[in-house]
C-alpha atoms as a PDB file:
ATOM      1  CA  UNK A   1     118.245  91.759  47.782  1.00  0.00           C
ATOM      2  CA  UNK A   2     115.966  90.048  50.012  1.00  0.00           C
ATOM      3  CA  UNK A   3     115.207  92.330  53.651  1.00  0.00           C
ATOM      4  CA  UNK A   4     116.596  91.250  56.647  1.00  0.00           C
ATOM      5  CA  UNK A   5     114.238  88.349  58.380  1.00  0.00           C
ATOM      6  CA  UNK A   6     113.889  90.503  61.244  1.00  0.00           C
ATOM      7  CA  UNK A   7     112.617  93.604  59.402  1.00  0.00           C
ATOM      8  CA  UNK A   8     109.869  91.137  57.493  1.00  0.00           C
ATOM      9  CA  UNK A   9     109.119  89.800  61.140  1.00  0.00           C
ATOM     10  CA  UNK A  10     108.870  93.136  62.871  1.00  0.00           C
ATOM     11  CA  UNK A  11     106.576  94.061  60.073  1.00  0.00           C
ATOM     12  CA  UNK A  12     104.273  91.753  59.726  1.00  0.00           C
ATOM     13  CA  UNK A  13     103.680  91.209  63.119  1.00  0.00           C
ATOM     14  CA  UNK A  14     102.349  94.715  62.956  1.00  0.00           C
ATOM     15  CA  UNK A  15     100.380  94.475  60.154  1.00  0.00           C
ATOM     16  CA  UNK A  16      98.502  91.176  61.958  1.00  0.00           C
ATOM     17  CA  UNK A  17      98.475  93.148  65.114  1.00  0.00           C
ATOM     18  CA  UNK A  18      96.264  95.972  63.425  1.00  0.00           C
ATOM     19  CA  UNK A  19      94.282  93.096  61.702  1.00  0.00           C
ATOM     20  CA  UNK A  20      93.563  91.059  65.184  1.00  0.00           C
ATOM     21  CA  UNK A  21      92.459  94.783  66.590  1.00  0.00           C
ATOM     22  CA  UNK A  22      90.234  95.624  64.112  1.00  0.00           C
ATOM     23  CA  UNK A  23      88.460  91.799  63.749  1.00  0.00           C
ATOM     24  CA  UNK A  24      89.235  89.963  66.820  1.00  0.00           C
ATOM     25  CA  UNK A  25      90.822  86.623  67.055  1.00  0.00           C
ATOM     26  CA  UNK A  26      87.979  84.723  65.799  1.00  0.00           C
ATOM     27  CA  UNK A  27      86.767  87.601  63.187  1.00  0.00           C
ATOM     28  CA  UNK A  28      90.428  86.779  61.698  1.00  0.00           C
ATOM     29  CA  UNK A  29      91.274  84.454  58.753  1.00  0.00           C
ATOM     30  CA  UNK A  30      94.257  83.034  57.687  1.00  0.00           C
ATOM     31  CA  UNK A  31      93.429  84.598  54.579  1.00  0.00           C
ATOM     32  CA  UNK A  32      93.151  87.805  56.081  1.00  0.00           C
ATOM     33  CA  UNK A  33      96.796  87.498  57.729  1.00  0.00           C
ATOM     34  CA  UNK A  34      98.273  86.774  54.687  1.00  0.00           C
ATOM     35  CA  UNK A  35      96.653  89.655  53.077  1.00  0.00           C
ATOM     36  CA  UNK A  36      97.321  91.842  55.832  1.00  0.00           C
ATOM     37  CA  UNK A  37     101.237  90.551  56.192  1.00  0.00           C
ATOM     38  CA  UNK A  38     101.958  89.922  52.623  1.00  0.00           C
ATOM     39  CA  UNK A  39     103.412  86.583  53.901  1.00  0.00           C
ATOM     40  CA  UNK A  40     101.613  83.240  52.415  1.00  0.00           C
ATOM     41  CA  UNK A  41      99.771  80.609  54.932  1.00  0.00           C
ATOM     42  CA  UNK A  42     103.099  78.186  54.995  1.00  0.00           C
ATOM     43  CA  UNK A  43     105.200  81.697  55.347  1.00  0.00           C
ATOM     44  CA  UNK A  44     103.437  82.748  58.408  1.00  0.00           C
ATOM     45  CA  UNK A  45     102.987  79.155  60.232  1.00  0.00           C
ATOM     46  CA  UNK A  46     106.984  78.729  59.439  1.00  0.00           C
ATOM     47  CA  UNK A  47     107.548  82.176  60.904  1.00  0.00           C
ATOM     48  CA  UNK A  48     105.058  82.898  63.812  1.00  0.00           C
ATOM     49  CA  UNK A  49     103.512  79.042  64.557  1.00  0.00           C
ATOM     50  CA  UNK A  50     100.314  78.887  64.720  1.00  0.00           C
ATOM     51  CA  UNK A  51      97.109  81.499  64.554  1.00  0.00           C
ATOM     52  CA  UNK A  52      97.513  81.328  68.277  1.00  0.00           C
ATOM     53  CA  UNK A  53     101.023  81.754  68.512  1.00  0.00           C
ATOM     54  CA  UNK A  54     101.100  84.864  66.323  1.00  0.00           C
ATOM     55  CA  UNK A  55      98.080  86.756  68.148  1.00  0.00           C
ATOM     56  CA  UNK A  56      99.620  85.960  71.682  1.00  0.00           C
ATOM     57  CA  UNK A  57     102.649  87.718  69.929  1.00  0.00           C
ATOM     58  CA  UNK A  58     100.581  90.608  68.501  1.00  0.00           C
ATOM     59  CA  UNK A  59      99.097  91.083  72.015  1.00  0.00           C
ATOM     60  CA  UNK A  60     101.814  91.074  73.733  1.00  0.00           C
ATOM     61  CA  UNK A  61     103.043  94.195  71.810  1.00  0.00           C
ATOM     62  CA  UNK A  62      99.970  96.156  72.010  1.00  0.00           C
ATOM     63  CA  UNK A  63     100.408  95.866  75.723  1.00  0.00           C
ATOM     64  CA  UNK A  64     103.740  96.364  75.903  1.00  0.00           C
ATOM     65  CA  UNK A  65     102.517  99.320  73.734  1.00  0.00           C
ATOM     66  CA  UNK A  66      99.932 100.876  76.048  1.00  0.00           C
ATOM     67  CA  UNK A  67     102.286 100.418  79.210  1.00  0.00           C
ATOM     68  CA  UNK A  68     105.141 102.580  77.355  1.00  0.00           C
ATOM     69  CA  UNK A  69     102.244 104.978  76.455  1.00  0.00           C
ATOM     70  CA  UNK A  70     100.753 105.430  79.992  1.00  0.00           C
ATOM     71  CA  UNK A  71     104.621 106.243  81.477  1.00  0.00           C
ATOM     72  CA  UNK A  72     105.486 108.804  78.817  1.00  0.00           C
ATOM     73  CA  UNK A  73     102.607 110.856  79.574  1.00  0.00           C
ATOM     74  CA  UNK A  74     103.370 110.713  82.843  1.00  0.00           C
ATOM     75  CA  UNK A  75     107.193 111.182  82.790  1.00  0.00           C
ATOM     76  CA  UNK A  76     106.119 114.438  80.473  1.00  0.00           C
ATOM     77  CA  UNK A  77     104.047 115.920  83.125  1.00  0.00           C
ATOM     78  CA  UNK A  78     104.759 117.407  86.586  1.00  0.00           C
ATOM     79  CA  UNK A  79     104.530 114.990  89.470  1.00  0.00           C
ATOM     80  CA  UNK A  80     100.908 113.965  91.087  1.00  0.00           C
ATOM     81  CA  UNK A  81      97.749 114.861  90.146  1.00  0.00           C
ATOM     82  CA  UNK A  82      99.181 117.161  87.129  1.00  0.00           C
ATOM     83  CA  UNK A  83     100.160 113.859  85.424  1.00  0.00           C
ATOM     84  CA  UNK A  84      97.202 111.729  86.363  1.00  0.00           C
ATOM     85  CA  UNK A  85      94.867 114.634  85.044  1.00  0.00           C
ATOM     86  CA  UNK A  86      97.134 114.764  81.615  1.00  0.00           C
ATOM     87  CA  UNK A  87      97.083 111.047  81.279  1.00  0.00           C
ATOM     88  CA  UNK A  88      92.909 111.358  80.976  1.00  0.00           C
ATOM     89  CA  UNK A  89      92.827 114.215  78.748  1.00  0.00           C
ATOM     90  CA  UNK A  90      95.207 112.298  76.293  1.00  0.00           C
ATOM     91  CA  UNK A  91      93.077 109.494  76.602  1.00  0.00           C
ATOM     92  CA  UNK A  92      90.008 111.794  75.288  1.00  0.00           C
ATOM     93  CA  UNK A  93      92.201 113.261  72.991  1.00  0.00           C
ATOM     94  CA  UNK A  94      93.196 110.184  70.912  1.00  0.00           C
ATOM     95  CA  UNK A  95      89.382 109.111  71.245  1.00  0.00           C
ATOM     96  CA  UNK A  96      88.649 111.985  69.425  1.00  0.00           C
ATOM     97  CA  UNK A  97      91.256 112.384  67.396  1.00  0.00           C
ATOM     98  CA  UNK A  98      90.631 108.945  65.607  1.00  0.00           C
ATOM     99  CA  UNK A  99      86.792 107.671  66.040  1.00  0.00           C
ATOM    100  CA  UNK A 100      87.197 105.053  63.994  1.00  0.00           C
ATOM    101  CA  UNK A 101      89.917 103.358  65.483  1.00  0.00           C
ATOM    102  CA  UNK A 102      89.149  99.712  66.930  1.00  0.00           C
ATOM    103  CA  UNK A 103      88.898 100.614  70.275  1.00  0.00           C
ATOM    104  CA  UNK A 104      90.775  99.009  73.198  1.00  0.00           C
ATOM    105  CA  UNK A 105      92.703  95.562  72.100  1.00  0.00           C
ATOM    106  CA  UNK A 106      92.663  94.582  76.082  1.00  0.00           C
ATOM    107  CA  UNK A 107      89.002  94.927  76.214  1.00  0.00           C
ATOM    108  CA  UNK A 108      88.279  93.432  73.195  1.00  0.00           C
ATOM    109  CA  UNK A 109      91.104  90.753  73.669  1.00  0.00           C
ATOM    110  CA  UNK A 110      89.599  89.968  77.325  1.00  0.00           C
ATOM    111  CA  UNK A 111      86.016  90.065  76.200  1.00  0.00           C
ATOM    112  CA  UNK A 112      86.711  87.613  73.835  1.00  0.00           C
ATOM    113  CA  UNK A 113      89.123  85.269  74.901  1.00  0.00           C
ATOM    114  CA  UNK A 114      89.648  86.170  79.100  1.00  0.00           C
ATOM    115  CA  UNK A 115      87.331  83.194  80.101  1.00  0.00           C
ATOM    116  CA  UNK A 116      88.509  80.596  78.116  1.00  0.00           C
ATOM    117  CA  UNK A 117      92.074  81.807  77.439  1.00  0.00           C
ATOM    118  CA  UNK A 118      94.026  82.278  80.605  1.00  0.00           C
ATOM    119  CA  UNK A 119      97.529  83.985  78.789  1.00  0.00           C
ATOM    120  CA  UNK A 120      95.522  86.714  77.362  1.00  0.00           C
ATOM    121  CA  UNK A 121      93.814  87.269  80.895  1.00  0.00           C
ATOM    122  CA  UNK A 122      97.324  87.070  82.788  1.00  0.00           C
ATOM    123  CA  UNK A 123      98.820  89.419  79.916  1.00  0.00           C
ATOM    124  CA  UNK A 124      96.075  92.271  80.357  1.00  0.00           C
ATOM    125  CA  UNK A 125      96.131  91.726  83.880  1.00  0.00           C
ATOM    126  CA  UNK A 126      99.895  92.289  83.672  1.00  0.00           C
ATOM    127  CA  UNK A 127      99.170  95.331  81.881  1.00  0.00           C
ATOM    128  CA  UNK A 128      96.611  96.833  83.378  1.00  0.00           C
ATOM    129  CA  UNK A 129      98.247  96.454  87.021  1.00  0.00           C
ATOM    130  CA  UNK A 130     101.521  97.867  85.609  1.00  0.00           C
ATOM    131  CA  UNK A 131      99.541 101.128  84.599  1.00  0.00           C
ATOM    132  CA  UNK A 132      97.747 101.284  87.309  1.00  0.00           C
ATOM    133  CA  UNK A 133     101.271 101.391  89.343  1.00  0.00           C
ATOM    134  CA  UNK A 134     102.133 104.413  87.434  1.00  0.00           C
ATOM    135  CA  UNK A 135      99.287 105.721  88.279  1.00  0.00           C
ATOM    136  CA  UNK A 136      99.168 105.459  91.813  1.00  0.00           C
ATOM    137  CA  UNK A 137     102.830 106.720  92.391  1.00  0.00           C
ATOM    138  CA  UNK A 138     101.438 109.772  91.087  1.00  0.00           C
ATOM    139  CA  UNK A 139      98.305 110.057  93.410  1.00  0.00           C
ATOM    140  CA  UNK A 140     101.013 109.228  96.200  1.00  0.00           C
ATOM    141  CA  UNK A 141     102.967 112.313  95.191  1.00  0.00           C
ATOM    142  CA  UNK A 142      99.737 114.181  95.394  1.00  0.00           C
ATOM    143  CA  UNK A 143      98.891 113.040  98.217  1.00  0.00           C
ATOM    144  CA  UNK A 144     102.358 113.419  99.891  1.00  0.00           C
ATOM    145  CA  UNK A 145     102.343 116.900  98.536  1.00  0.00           C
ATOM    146  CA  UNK A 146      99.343 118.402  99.858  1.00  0.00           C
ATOM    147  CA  UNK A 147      97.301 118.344  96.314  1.00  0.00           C
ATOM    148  CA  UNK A 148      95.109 115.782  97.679  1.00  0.00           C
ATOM    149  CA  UNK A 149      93.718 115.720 101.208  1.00  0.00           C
ATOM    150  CA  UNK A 150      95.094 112.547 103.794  1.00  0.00           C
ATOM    151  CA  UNK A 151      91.279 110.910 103.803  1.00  0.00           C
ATOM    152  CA  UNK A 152      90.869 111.216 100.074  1.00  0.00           C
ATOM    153  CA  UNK A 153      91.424 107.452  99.577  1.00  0.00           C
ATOM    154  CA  UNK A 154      94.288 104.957  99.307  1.00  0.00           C
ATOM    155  CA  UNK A 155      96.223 106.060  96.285  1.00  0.00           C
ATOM    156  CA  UNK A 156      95.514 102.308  94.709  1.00  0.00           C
ATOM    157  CA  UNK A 157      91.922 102.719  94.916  1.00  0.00           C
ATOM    158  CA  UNK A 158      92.010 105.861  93.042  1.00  0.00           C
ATOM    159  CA  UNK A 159      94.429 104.438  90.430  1.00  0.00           C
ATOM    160  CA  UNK A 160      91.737 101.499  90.088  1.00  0.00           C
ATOM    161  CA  UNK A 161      89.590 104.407  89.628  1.00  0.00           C
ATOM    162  CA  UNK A 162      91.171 106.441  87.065  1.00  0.00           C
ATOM    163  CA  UNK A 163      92.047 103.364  84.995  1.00  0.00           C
ATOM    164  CA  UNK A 164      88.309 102.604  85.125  1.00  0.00           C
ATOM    165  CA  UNK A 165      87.672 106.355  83.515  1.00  0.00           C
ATOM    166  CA  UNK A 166      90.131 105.882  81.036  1.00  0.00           C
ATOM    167  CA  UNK A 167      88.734 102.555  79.646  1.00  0.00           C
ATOM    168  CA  UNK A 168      84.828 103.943  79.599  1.00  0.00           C
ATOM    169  CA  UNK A 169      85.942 106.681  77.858  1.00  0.00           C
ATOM    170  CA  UNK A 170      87.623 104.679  75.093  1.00  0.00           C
ATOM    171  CA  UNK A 171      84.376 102.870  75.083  1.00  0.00           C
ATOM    172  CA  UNK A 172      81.995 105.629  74.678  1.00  0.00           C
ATOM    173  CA  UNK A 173      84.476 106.676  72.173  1.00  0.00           C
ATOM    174  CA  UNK A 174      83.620 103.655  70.249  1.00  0.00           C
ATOM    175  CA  UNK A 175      79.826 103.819  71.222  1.00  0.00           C
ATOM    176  CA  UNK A 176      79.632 106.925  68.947  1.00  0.00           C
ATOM    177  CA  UNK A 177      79.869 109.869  71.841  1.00  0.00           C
ATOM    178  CA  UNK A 178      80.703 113.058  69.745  1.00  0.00           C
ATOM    179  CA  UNK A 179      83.802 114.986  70.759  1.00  0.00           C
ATOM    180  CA  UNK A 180      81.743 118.006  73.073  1.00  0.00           C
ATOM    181  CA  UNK A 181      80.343 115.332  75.290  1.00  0.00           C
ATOM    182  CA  UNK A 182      83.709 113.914  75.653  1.00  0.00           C
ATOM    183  CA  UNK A 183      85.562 117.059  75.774  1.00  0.00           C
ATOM    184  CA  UNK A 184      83.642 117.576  79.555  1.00  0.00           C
ATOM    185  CA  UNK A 185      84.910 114.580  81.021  1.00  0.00           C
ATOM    186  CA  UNK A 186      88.666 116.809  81.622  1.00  0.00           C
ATOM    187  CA  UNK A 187      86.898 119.712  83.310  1.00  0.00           C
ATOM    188  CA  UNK A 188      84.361 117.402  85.419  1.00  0.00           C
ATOM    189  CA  UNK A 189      86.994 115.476  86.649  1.00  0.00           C
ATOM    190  CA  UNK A 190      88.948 118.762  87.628  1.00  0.00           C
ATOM    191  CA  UNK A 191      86.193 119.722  89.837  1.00  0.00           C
ATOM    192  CA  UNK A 192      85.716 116.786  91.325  1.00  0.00           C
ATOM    193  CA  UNK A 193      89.705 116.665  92.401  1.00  0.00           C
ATOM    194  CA  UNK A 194      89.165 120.138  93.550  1.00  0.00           C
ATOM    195  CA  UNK A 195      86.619 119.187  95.812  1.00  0.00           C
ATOM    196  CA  UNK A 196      88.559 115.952  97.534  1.00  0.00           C
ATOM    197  CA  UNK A 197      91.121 118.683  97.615  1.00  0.00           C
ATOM    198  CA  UNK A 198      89.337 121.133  99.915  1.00  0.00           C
ATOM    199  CA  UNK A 199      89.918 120.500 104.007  1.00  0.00           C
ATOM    200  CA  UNK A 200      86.756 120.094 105.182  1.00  0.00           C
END
């Protein structure tokens, strides 16, 4: 019995997801989709469109992806800065737990494709603005709560900020940074909130 349309789509969108990731949109082949999906060149084209369509698709999910990812670390932690500080150290932790993962799709994606592509800048600036949302209701909390002092900064600016730390460190990840020097990044960044922390 032949599986449910859906199921095939849900699949092998995936499976061209993790291919777009790894290669980029150019790097990628038709050949390479159909490999990767299991789905011949008229198959895919009949169910996703075109190479276009099907990557706009793909990145879509990975965003959706790494906004669902950012608020369940932070739903899992305490409110303000105990949930900003766990978001980083996951961040290092799936860096190290997988080197030789891809990296980043955003930053690859918007490397690519943001100047001449303007859905795949609008979609990672959708993401990326969502995340930093989360972020800064947390620093709000921590600010409204005493953790961080009242001239600390506008708890935007810091979310700009900590989204910044979190995409270098997926990049240094992928640079080839072993796992001690990215291991300090958690306990500098402690000190450092200790210290805009202090009254002065």
């Amino acid at each position: 019995m032949a599986r449910p349309r859906k199921f095939v789509e849900a699949d092998a969108e995936r499976a061209a997801r993790d291919t777009f990731h790894r290669k980029g949109f150019a790097g990628t082949s038709l050949s390479d989709l159909a490999e990767a999906t299991g789905l011949g060149k008229g198959s895919l084209y009949n169910t996703f469109g075109s190479k276009e369509e099907l990557y706009a698709r793909a990145f879509h999910s990975y965003c959706d992806d790494a906004i669902t990812n950012t608020a369940q670390i932070l739903e899992r932690s305490q409110p303000g800065l105990h949930g900003v500080l766990a978001y980083v150290e996951r961040i290092v932790e799936e860096t190290i737990e997988d080197p030789a993962r891809p990296g980043c799709m955003i930053a690859k994606a918007t490397s690519e494709l943001g100047s001449t592509t303007p859905a795949v800048r609008g979609e990672a600036h959708r993401t990326l603005r969502t995340m930093e949302d989360a972020l800064a209701t947390h620093l709000s909390q921590a600010r409204d709560n005493g953790e961080l002092r009242p001239d600390s900064g506008d708890p935007e600016d810091l979310a700009t900020l900590v989204l910044a730390l979190t995409r270098g460190i997926e990049a240094l990840g992928a640079a080839g940074y072993d796992a001690d020097a990215l291991l300090k990044i958690g306990p500098v960044l402690h000190q450092l909130v200790a210290a805009a922390s202090k009254t002065p």
